[in-house]
C-alpha atoms as a PDB file:
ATOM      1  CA  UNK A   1       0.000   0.000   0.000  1.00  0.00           C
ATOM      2  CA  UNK A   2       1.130   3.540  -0.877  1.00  0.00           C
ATOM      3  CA  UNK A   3       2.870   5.273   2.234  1.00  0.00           C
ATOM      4  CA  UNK A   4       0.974   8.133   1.499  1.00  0.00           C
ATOM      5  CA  UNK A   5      -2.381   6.412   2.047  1.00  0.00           C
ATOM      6  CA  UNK A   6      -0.820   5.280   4.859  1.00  0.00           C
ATOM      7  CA  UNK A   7      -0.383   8.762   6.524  1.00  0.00           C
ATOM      8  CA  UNK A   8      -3.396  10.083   5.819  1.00  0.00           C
ATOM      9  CA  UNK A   9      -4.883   7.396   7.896  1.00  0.00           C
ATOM     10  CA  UNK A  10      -3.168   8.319  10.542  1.00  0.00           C
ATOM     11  CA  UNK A  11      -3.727  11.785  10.511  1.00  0.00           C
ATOM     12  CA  UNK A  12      -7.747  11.277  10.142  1.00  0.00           C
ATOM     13  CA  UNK A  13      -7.142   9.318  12.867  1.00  0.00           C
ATOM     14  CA  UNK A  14      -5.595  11.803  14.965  1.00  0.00           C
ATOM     15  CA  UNK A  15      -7.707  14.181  14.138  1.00  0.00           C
ATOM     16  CA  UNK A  16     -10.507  12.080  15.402  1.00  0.00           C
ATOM     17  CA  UNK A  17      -8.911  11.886  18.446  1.00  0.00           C
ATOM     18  CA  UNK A  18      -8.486  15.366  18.516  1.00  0.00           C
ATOM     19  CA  UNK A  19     -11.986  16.411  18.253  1.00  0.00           C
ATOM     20  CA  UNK A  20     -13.356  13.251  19.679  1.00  0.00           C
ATOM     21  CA  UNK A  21     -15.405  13.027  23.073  1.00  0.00           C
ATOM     22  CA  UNK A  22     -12.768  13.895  25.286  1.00  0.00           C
ATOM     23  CA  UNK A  23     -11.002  17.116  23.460  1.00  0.00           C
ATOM     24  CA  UNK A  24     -12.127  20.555  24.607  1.00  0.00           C
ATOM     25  CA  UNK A  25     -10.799  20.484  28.591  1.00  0.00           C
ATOM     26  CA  UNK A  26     -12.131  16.841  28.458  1.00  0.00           C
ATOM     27  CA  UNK A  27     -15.289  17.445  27.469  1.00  0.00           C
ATOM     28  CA  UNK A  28     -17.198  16.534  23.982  1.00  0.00           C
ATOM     29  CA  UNK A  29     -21.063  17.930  24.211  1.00  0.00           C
ATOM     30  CA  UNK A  30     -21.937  18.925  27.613  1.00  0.00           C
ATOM     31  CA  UNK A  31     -23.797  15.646  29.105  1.00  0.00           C
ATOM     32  CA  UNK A  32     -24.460  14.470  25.277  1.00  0.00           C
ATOM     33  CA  UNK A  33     -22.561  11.601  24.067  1.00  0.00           C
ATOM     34  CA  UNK A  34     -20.938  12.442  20.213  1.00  0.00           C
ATOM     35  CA  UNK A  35     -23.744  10.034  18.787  1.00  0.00           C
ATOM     36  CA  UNK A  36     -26.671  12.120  20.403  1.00  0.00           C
ATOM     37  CA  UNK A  37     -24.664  15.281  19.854  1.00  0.00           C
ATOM     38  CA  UNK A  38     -24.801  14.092  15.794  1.00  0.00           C
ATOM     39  CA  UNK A  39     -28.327  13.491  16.206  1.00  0.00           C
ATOM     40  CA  UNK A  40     -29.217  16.599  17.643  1.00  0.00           C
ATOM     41  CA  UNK A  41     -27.599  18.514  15.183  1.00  0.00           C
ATOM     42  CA  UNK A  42     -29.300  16.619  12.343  1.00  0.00           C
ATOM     43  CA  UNK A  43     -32.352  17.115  13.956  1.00  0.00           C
ATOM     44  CA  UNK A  44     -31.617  21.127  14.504  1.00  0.00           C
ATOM     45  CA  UNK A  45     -31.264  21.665  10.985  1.00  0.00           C
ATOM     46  CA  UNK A  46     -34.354  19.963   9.558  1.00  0.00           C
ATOM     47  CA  UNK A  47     -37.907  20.230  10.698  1.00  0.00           C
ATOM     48  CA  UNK A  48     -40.071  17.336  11.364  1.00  0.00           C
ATOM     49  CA  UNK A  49     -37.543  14.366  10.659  1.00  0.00           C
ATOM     50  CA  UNK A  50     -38.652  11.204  10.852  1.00  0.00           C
ATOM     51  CA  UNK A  51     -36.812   8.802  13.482  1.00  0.00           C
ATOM     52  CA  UNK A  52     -36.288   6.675  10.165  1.00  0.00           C
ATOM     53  CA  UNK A  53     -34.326   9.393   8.251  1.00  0.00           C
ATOM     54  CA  UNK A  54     -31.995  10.276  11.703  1.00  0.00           C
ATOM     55  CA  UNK A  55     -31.279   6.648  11.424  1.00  0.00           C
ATOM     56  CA  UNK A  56     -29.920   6.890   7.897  1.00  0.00           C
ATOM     57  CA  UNK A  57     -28.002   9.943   8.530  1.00  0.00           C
ATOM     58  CA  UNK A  58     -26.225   8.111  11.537  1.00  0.00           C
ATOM     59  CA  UNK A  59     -26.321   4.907   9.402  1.00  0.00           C
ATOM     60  CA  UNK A  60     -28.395   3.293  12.481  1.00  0.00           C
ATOM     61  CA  UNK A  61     -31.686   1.058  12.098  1.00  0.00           C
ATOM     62  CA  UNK A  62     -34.713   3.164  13.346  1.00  0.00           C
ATOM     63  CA  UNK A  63     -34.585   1.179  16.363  1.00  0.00           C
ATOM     64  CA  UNK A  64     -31.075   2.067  17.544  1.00  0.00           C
ATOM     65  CA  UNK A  65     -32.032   6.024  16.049  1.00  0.00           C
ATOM     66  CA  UNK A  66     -35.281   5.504  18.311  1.00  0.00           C
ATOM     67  CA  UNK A  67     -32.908   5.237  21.297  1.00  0.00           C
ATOM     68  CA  UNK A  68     -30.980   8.024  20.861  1.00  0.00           C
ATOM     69  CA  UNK A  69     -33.974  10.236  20.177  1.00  0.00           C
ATOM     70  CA  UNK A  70     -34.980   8.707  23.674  1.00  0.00           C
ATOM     71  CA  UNK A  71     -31.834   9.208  25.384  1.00  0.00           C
ATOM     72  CA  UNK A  72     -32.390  13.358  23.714  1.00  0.00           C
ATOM     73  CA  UNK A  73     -35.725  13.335  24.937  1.00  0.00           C
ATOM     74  CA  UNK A  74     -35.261  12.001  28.698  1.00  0.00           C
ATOM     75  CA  UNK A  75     -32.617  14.994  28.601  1.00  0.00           C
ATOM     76  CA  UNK A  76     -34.888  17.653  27.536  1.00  0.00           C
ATOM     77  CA  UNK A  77     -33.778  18.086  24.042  1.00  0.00           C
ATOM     78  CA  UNK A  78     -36.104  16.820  21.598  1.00  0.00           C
ATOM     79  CA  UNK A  79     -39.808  16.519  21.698  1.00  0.00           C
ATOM     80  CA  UNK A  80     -41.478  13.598  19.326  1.00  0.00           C
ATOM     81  CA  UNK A  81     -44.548  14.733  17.487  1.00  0.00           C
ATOM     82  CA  UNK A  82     -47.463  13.001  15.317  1.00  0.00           C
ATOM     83  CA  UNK A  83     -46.973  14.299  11.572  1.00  0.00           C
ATOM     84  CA  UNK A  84     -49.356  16.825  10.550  1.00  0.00           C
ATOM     85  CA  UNK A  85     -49.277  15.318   7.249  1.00  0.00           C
ATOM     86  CA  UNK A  86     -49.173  11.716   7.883  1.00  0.00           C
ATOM     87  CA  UNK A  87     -50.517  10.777  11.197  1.00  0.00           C
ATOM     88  CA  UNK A  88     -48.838   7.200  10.760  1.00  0.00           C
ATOM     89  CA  UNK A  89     -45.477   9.480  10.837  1.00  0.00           C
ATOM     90  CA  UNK A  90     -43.506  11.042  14.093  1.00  0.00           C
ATOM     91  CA  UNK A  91     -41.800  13.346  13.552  1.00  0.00           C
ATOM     92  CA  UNK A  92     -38.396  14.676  15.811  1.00  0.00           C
ATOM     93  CA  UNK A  93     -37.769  18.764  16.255  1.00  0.00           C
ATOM     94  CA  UNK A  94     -35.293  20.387  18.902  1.00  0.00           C
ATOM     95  CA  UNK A  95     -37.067  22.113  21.686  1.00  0.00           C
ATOM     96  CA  UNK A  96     -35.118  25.379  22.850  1.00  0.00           C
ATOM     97  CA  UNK A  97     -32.918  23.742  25.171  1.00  0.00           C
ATOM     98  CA  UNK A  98     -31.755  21.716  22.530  1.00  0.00           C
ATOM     99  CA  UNK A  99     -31.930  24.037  20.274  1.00  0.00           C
ATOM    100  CA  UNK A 100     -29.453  26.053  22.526  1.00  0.00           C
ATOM    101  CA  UNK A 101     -27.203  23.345  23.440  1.00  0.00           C
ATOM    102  CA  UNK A 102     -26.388  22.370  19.639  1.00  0.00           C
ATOM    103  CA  UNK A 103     -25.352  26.079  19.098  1.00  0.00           C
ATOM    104  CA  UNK A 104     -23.265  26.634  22.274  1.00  0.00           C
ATOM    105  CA  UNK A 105     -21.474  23.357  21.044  1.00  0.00           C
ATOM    106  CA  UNK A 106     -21.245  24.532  17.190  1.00  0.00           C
ATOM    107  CA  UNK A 107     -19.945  27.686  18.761  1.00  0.00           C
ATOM    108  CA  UNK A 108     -17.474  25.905  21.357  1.00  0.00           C
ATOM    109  CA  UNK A 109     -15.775  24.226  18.610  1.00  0.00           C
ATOM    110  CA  UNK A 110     -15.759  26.788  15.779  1.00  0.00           C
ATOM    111  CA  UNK A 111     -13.816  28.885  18.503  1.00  0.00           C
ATOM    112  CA  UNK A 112     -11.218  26.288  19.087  1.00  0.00           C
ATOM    113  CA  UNK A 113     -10.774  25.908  15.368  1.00  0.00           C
ATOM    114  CA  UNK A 114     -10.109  29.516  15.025  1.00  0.00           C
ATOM    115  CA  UNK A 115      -7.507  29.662  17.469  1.00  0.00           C
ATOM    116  CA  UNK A 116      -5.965  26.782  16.175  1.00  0.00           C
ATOM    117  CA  UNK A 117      -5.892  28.143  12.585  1.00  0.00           C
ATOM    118  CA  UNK A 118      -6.056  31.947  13.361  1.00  0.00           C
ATOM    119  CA  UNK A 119      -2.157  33.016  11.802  1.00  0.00           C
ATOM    120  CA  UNK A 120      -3.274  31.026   8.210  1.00  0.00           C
ATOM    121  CA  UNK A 121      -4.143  33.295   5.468  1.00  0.00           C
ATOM    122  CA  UNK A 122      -7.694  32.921   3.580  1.00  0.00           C
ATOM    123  CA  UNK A 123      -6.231  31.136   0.986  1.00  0.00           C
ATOM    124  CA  UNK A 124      -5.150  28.816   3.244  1.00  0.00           C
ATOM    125  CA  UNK A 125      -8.163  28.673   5.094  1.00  0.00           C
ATOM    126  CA  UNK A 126      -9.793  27.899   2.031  1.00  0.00           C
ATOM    127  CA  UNK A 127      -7.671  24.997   1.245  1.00  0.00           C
ATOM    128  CA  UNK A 128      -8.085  23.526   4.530  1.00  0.00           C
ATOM    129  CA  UNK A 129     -11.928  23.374   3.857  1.00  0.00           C
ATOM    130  CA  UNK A 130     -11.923  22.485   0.549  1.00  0.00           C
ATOM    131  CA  UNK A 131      -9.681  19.284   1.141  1.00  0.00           C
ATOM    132  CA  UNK A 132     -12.023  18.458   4.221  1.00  0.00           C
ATOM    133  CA  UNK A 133     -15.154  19.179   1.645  1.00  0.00           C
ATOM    134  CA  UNK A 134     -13.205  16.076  -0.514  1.00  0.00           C
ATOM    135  CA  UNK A 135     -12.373  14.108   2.091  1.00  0.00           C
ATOM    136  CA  UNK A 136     -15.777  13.992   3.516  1.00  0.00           C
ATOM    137  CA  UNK A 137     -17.475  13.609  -0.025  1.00  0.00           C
ATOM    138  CA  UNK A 138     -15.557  10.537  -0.648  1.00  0.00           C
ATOM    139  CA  UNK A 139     -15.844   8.745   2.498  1.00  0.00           C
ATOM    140  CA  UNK A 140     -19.543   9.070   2.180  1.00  0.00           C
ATOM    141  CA  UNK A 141     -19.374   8.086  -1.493  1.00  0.00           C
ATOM    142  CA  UNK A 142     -17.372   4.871  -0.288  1.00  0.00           C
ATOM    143  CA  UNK A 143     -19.829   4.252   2.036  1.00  0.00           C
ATOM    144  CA  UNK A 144     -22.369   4.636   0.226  1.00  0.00           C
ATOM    145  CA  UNK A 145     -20.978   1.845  -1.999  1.00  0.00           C
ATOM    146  CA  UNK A 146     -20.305  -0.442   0.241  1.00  0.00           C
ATOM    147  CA  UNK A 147     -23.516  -0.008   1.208  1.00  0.00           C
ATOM    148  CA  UNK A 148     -25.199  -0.556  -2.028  1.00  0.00           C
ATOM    149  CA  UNK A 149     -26.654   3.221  -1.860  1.00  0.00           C
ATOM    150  CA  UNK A 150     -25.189   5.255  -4.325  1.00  0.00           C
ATOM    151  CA  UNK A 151     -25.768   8.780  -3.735  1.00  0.00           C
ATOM    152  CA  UNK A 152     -27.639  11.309  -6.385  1.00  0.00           C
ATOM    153  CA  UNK A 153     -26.277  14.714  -7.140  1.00  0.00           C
ATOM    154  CA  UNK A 154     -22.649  14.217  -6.520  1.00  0.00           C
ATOM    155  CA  UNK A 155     -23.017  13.226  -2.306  1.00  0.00           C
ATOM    156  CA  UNK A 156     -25.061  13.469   0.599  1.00  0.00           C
ATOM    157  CA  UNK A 157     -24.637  16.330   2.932  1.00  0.00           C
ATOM    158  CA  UNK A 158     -22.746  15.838   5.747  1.00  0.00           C
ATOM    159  CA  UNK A 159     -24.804  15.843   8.982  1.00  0.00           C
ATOM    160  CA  UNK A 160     -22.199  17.637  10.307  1.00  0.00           C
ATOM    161  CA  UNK A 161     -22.735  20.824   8.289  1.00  0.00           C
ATOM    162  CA  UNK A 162     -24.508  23.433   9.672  1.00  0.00           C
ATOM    163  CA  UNK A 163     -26.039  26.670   8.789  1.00  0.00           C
ATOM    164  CA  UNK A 164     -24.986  29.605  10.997  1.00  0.00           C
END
């Protein structure tokens, strides 16, 4: 195997590490776990998702989504709602404490990425992005393969994007 491939494994993996549960002064999410933090955040930035389509953003069955979303909702997060369009439906949506809590995190960590990058120039900036933007495409295009799904429309959004 190329050595090259070889290091950028390991530097995915340390940045996993990096920004993993324990990074920021030990601390991932507050009391969320990185799995319900993901979930939250998918939920924040949709309205009325099903529990089946947090599942296939987390690549979970709808049962193991359905305990998260419990988990979310025990902790004051989430509420779970009938569809108004489909009463066979429930839908998932943030309730201002969660709502809050996604933000503050969003915020926590786009601070600590400034500081770490704050001496780059924008081009450089913009590199750094764009590679991740590649890198992210392309593991969910693999996955997505391996899968059998193939994506439409060149990749599925990341659920860790966010709109600020």
């Amino acid at each position: 195997m190329d050595k090259d491939f070889i290091n950028i494994y390991n530097l995915i993996q340390e940045l996993s590490w990096l920004f993993g549960a324990h990074s920021i002064n030990g601390e991932c999410c507050g009391d969320l776990s990185l799995v319900e933090y993901m979930a939250l955040k998918k939920i924040k930035d949709s309205e009325n998702i099903t529990i089946q389509e947090i599942g296939n953003a987390l690549n979970f069955t709808k049962s193991g989504a359905s305990k998260i979303i419990d988990r979310l909702g025990n902790k004051g997060y989430v509420t779970r709602e009938i569809s108004s369009v489909d009463g066979r439906v429930c839908c998932v949506n943030t309730t201002a404490k969660g709502e809050e809590m996604a933000s503050e995190i969003v915020h926590r960590y786009s601070a600590y990425v400034y500081e770490m990058l704050k001496e780059q120039d924008a081009a450089t900036i913009e590199n750094i992005k764009a590679v991740l933007e590649i890198l992210v495409n392309s593991a969910h295009r693999q996955e997505n393969t391996l899968n059998g799904k193939y994506s439409q429309g060149g990749g599925r959004m990341s659920i860790f994007e966010m709109n600020n």
